[in-house]
N, C-alpha and C. Protein backbone atom coordinates (compact mmCIF):
# COMPACT_ATOMS: atom_id res chain seq x y z
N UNK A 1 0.60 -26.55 -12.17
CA UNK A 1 0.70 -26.94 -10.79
C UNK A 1 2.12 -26.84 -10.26
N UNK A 2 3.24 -27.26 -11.26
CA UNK A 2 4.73 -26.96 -10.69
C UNK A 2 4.68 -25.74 -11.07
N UNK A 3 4.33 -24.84 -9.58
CA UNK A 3 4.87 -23.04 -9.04
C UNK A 3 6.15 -23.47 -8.27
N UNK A 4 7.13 -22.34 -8.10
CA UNK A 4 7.80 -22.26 -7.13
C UNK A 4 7.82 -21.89 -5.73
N UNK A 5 8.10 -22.40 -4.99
CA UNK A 5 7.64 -22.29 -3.65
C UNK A 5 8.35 -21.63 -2.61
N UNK A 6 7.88 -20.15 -2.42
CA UNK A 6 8.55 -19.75 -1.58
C UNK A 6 8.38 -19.75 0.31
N UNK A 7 9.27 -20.30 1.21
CA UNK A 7 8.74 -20.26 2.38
C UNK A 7 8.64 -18.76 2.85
N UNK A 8 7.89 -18.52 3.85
CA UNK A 8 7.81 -17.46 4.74
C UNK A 8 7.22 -17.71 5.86
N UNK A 9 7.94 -16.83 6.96
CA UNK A 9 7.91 -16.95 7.90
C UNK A 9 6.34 -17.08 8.67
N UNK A 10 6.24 -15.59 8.41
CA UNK A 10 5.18 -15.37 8.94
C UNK A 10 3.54 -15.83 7.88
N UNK A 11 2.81 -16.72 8.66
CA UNK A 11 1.55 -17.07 7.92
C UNK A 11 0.28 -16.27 8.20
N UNK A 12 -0.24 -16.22 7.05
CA UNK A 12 -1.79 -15.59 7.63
C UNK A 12 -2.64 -16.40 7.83
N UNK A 13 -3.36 -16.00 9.27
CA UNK A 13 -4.47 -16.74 9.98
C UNK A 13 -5.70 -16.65 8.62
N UNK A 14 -6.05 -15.76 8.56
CA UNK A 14 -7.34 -15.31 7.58
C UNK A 14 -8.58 -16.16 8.71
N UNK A 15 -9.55 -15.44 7.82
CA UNK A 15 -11.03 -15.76 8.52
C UNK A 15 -11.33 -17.40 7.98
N UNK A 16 -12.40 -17.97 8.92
CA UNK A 16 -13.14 -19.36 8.87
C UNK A 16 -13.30 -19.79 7.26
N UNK A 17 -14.20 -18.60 6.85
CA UNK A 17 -14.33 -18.98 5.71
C UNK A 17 -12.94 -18.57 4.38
N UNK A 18 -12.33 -17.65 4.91
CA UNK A 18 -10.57 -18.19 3.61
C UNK A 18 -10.30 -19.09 3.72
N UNK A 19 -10.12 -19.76 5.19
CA UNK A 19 -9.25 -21.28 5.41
C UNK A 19 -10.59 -22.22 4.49
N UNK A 20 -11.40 -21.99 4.77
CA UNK A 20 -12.02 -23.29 4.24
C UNK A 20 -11.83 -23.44 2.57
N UNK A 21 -11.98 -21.62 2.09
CA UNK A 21 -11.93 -21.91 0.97
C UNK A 21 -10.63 -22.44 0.17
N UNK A 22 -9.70 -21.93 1.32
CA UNK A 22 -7.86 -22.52 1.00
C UNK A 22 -7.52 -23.75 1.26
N UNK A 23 -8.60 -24.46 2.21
CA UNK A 23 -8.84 -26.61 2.10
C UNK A 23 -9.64 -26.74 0.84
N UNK A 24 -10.53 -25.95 0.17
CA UNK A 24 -11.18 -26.43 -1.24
C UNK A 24 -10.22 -26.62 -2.13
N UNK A 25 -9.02 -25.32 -2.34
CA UNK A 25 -8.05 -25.50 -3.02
C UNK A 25 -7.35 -26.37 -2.91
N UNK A 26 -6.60 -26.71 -1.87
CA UNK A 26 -5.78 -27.21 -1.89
C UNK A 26 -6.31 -28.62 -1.88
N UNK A 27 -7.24 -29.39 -1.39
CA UNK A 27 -7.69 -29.97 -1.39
C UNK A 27 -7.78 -31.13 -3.33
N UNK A 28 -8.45 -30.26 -4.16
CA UNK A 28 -8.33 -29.85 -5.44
C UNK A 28 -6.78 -30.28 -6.10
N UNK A 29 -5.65 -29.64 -5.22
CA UNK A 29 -4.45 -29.47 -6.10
C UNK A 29 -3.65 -31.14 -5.64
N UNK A 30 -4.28 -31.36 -3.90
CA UNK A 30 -3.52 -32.80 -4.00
C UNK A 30 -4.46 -33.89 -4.56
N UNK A 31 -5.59 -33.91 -5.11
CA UNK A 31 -6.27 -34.88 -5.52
C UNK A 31 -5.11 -35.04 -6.78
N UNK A 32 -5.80 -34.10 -7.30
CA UNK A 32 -4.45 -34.01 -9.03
C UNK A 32 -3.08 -34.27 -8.85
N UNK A 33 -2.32 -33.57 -8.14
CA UNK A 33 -0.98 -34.19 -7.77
C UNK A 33 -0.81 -35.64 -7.14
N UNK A 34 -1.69 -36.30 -6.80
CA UNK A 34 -1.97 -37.38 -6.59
C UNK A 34 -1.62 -38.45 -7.41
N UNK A 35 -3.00 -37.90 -8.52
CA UNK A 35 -3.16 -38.70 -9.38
C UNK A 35 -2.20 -38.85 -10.54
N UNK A 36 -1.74 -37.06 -10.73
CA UNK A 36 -1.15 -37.42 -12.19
C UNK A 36 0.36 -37.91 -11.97
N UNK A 37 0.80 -37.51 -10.36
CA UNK A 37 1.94 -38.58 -10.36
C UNK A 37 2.11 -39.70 -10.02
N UNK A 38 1.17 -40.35 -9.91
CA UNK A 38 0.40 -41.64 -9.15
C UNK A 38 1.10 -41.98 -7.54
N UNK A 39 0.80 -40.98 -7.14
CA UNK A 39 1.12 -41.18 -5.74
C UNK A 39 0.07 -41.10 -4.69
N UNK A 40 0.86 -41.78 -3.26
CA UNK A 40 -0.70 -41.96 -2.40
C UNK A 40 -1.04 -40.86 -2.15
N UNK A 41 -2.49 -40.98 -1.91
CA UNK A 41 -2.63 -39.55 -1.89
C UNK A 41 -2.57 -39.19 -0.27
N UNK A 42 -2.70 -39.79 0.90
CA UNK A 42 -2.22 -39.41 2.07
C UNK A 42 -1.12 -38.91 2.21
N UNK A 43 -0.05 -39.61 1.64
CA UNK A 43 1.62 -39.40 1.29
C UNK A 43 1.66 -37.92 1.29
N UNK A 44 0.81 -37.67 -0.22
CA UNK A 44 0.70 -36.07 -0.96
C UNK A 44 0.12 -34.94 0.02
N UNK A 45 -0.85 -35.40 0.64
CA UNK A 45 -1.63 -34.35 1.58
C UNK A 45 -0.28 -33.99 2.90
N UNK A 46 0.84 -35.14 3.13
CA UNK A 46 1.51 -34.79 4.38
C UNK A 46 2.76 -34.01 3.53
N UNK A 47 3.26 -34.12 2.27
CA UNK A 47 3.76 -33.58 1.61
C UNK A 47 3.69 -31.93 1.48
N UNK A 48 2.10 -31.80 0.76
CA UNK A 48 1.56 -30.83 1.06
C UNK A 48 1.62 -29.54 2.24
N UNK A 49 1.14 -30.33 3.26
CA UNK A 49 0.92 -29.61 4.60
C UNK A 49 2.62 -29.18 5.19
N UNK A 50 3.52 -30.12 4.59
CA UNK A 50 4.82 -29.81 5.15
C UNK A 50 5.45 -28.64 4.44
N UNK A 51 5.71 -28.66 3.35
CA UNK A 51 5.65 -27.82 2.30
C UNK A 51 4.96 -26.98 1.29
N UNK A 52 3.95 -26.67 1.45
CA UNK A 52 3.14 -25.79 0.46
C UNK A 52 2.39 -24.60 1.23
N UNK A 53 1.22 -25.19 2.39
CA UNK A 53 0.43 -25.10 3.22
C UNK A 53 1.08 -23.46 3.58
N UNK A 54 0.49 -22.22 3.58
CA UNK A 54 0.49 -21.14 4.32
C UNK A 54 1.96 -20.53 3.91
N UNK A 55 2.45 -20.55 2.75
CA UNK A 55 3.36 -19.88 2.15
C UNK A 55 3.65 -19.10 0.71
N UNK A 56 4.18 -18.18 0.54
CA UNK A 56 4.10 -17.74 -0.28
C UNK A 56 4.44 -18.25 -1.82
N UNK A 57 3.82 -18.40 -2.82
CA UNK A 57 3.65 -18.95 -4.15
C UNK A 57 3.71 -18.30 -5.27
N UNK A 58 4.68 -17.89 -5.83
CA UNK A 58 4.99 -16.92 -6.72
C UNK A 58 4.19 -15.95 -6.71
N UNK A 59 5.14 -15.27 -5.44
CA UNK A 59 4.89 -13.91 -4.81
C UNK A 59 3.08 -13.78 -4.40
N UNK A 60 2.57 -15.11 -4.03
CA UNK A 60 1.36 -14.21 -3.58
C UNK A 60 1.35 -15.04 -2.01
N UNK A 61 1.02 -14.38 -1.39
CA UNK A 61 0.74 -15.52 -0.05
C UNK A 61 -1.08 -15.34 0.19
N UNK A 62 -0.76 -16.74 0.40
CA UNK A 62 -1.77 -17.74 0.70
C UNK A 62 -2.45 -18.31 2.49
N UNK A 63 -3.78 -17.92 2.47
CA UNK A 63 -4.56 -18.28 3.53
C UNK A 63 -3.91 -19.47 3.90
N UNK A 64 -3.59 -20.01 5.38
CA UNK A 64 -3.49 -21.64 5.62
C UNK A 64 -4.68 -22.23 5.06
N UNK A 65 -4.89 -23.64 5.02
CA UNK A 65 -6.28 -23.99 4.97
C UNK A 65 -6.92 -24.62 6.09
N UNK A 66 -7.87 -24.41 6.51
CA UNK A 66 -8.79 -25.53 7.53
C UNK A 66 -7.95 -26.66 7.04
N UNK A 67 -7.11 -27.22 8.53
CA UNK A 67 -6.72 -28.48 8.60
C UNK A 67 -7.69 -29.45 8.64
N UNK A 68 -8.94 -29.06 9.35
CA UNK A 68 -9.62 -30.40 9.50
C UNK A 68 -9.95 -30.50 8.31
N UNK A 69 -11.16 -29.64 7.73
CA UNK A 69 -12.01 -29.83 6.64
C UNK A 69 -11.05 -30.01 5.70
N UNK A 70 -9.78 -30.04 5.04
CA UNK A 70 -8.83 -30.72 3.83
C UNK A 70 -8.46 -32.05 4.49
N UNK A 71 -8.27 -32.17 5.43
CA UNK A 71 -7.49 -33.67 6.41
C UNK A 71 -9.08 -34.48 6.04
N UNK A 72 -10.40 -34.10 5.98
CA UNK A 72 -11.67 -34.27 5.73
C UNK A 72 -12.12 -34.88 4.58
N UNK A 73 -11.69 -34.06 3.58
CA UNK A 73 -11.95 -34.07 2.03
C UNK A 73 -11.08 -35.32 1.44
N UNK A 74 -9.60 -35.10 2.02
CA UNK A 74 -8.69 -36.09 1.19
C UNK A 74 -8.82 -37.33 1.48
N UNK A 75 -8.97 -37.74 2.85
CA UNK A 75 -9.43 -39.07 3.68
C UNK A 75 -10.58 -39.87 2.87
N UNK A 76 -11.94 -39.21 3.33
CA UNK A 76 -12.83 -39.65 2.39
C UNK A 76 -12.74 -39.49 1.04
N UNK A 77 -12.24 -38.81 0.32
CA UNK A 77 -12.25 -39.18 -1.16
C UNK A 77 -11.52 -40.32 -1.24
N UNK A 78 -10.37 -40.62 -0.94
CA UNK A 78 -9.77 -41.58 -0.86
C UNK A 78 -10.36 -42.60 -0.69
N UNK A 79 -11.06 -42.83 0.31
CA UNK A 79 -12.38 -44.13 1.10
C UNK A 79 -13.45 -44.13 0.22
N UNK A 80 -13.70 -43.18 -0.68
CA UNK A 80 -15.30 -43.29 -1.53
C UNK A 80 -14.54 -43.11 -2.74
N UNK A 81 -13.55 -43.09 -3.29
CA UNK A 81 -12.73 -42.56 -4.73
C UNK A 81 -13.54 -43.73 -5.63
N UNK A 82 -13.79 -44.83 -5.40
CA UNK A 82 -15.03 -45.40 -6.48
C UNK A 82 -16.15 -45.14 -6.74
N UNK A 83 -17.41 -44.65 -5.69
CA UNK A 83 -18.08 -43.95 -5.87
C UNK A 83 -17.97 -42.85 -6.61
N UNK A 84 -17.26 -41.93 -5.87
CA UNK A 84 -17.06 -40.27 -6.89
C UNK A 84 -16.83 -40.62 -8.21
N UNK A 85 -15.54 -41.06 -8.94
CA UNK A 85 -15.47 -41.44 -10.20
C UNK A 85 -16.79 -42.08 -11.08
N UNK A 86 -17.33 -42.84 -10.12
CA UNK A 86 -18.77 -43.36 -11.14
C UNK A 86 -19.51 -42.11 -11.01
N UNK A 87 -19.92 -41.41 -10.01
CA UNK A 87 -20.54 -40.03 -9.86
C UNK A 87 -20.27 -38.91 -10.94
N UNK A 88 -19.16 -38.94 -10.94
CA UNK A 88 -18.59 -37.79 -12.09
C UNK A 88 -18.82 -38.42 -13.41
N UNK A 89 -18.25 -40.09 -13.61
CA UNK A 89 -18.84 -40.29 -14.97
C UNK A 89 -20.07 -40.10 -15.61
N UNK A 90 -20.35 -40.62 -14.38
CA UNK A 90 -22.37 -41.16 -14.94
C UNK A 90 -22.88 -39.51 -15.64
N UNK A 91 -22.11 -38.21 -14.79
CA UNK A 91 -23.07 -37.22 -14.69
C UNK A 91 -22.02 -36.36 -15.99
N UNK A 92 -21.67 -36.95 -16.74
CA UNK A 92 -20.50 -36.52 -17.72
C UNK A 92 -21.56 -36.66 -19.24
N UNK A 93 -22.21 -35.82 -19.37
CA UNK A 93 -22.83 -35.96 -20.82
C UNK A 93 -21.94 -35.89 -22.26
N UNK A 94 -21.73 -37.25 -23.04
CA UNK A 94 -21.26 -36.82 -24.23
C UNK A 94 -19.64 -36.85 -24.10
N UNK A 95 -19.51 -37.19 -22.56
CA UNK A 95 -17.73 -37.12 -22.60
C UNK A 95 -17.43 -38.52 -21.39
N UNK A 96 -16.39 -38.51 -22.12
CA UNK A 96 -15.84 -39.68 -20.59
C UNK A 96 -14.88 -39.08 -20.00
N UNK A 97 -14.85 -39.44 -18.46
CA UNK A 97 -13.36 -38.63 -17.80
C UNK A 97 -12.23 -38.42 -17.97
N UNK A 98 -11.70 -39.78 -18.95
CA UNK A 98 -10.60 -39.41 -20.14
C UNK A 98 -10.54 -38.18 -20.72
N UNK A 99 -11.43 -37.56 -21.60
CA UNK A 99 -11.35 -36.62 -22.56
C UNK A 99 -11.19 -35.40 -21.92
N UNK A 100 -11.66 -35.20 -20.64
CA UNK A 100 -11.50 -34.10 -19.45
C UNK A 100 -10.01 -33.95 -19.34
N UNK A 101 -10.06 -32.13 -18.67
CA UNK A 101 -8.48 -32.16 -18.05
C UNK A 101 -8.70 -32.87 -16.73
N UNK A 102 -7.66 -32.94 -16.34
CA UNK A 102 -7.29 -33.57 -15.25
C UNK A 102 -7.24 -32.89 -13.99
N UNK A 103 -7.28 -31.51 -13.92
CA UNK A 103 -7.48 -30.64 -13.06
C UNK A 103 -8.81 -30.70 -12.50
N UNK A 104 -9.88 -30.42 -13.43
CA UNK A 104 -11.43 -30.35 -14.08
C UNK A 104 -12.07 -31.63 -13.11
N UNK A 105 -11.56 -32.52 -13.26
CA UNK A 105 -11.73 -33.81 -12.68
C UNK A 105 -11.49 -33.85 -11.25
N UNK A 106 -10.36 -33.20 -10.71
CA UNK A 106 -9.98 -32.89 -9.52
C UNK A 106 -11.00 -32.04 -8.58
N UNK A 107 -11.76 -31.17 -9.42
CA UNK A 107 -12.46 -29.89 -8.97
C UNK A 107 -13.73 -30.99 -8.33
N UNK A 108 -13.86 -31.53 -9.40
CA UNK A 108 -15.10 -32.43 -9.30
C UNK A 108 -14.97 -33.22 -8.40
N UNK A 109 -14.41 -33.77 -7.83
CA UNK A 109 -14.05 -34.64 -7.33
C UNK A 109 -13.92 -34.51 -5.62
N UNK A 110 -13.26 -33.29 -5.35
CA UNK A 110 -13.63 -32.77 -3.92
C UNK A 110 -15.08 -32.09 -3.78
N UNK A 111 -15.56 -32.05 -4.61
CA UNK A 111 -16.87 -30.94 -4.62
C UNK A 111 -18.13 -32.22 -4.26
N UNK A 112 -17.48 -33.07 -4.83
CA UNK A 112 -18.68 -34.70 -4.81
C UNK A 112 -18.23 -35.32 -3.47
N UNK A 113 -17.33 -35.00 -3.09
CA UNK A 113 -17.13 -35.82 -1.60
C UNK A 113 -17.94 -34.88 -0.52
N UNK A 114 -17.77 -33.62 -0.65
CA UNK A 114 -17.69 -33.00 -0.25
C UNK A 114 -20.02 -32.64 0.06
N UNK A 115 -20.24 -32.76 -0.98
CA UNK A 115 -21.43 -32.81 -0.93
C UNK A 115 -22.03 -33.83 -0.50
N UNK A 116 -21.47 -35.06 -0.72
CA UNK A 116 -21.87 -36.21 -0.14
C UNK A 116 -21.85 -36.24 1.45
N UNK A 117 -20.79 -35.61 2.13
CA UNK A 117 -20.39 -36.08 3.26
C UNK A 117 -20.74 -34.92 4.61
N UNK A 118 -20.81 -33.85 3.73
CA UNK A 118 -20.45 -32.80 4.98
C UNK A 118 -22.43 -31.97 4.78
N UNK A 119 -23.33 -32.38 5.08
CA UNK A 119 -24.37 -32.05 5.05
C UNK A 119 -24.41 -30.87 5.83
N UNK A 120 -23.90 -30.77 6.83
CA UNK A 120 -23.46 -29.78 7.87
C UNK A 120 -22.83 -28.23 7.19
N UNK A 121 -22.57 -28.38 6.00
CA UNK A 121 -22.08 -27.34 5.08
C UNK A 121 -22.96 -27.17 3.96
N UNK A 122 -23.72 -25.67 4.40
CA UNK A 122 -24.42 -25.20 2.85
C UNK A 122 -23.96 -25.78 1.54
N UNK A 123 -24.89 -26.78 0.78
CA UNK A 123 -24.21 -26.80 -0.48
C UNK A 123 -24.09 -25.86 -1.39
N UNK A 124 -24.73 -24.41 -1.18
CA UNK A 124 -24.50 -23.28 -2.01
C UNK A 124 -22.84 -23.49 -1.75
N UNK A 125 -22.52 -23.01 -1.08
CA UNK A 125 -21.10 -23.13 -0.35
C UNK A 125 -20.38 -23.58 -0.83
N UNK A 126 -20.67 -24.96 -0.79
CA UNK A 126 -19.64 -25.70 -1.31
C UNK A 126 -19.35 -25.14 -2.86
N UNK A 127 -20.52 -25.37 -3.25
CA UNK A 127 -20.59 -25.13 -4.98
C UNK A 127 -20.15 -23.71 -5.43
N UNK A 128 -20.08 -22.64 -4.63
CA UNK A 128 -19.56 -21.53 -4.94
C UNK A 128 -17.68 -21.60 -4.79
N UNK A 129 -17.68 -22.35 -3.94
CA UNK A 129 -15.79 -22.53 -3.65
C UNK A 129 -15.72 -23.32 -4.42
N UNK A 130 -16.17 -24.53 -5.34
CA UNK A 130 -15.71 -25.03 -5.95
C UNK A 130 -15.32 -24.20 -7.59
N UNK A 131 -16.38 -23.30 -7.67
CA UNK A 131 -16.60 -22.55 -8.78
C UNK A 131 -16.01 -21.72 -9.31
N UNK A 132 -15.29 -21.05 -7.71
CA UNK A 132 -14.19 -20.26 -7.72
C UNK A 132 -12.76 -20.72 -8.14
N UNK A 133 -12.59 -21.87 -7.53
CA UNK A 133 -11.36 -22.47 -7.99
C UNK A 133 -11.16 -23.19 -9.76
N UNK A 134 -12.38 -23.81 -10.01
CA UNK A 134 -12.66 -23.81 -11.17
C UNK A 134 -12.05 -22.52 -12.40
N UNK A 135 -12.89 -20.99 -11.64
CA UNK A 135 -12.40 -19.85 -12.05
C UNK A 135 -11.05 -19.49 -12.24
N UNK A 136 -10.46 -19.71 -11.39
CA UNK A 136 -9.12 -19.58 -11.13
C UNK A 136 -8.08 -20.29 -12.04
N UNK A 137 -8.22 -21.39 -12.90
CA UNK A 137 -7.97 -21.69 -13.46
C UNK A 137 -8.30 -22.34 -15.07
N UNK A 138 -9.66 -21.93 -15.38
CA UNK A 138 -10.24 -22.33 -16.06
C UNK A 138 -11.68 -21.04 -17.18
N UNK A 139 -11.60 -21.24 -18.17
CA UNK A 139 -12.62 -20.23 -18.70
C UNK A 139 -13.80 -20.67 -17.92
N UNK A 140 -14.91 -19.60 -18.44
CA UNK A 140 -15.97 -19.60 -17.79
C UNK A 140 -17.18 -20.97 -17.95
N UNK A 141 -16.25 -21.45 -19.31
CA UNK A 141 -17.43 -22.70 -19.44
C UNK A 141 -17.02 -24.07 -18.25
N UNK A 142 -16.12 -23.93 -17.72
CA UNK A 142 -15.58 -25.53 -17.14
C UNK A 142 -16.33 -24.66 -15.85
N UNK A 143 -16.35 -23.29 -15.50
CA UNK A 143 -17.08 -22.84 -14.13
C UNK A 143 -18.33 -23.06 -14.19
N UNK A 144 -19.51 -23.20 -15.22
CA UNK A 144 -20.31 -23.70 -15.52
C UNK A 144 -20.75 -25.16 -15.49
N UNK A 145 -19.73 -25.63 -15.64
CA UNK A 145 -19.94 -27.69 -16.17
C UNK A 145 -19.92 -27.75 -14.28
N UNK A 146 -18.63 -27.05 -13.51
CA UNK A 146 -18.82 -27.44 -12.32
C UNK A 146 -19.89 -27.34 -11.24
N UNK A 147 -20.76 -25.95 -11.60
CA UNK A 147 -21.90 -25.46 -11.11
C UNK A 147 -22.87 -26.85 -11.48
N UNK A 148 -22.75 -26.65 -12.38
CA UNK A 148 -24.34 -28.12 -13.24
C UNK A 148 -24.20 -29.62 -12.40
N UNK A 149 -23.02 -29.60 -12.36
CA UNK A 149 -22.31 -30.64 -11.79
C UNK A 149 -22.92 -31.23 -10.69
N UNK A 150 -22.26 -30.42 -9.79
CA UNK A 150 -22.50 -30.39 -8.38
C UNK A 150 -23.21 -29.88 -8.33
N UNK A 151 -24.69 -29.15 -8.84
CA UNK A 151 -25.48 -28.91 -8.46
C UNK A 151 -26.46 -30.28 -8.56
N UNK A 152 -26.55 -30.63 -9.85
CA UNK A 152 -27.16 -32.12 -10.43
C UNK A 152 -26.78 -32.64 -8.58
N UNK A 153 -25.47 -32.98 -8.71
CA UNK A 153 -25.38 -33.95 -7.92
C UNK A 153 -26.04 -33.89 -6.11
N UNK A 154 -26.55 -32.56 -6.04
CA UNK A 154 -26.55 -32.09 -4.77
C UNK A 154 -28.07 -32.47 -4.76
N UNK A 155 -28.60 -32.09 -5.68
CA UNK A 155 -30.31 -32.42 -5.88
C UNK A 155 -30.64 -34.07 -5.67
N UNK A 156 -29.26 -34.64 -6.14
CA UNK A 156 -29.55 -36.07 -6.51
C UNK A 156 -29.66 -36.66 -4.31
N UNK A 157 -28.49 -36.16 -4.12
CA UNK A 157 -27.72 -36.55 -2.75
C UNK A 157 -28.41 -36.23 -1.58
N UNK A 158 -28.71 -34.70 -1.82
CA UNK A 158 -29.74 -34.37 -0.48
C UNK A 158 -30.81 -33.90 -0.32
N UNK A 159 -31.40 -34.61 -1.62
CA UNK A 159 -33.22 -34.45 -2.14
C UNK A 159 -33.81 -34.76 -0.30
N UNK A 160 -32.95 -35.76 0.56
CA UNK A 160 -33.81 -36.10 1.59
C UNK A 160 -34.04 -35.76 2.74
C-alpha cells in the first residue's frame, strides 16, 4: 500500500463505470489504511481525496473515483463497521478474521456495505469490482473466497 505518489496535473475523467470501479478501490485501500494505522477513517478518506485521488502512482495514472459512491461506502461502513465484521466473521469457514490478510478483509468489507446498502446497484456489479480488485492484488483463490463471499452474502441480504 506505501506506493509513491506522483501528482499530475492533468486528471482523467474516465467513464461512470471506471469512477465507480476507482471508489471500489479506493474505497478498499482507505478501509485498510484505516485500520492498519488505526486511524479515523473519515480523517483517511479526506487524506485520501487530498492526496492520492486522480494521480499518477508509480507511473500509472488512475481514473478519479465517484466521489459520491466512495464518500458512500466509507461513511456507512464506518456507521455499520459492527455489523460487517460479524458478517464477514460469521461467513468465514474454518478461519477467523485474524488469520486473514488484512487487505482480504478490506475487500470484504466494502463489498458487504456495499451490498447491504446500495440495492440500487446490480449486485453482479458490485461482486465483479470487488473481484477485480481482489485480482489485482491477490491469487486467484482469495478472488474466489470474495466471489462466495459476497455472493453468500447477497443471497442472504436481498433474498427479498
Amino acid at each position: 500500500m506505501s506506493r509513491e505518489i506522483k501528482r499530475d496535473i492533468k486528471l482523467t475523467t474516465g467513464s461512470k463505470k471506471a469512477r465507480r470501479s476507482a471508489a471500489r478501490l479506493a474505497a478498499t485501500q482507505i478501509i485498510y489504511q484505516a485500520e492498519h494505522q488505526e486511524q479515523d477513517i473519515k480523517t483517511t478518506l479526506l487524506e485520501y481525496n487530498n492526496h492520492r485521488l486522480g494521480y499518477k502512482i508509480d507511473g500509472d495514472e488512475f481514473v478519479p473515483a465517484d466521489q459520491k459512491l466512495l464518500s458512500s461506502i466509507i461513511n456507512g461502513y464506518a456507521a455499520r463497521k459492527d455489523d460487517i465484521e460479524h458478517m464477514v466473521a460469521s461467513t468465514l469457514e474454518n478461519k477467523k478474521p485474524e488469520q486473514m490478510e488484512a487487505l482480504l478483509l478490506s475487500i470484504l468489507k466494502a463489498g458487504i456495505f456495499e451490498i447491504m446498502e446500495h440495492h440500487e446497484i446490480d449486485a453482479g456489479i458490485i461482486i465483479a469490482d470487488y473481484m477485480n480488485v481482489a485480482d489485482a492484488f491477490f491469487d486467484k483463490s482469495e478472488k474466489k473466497l470474495v466471489n462466495a463471499i459476497l455472493d453468500k452474502l447477497n443471497k442472504a441480504l436481498r433474498s427479498t
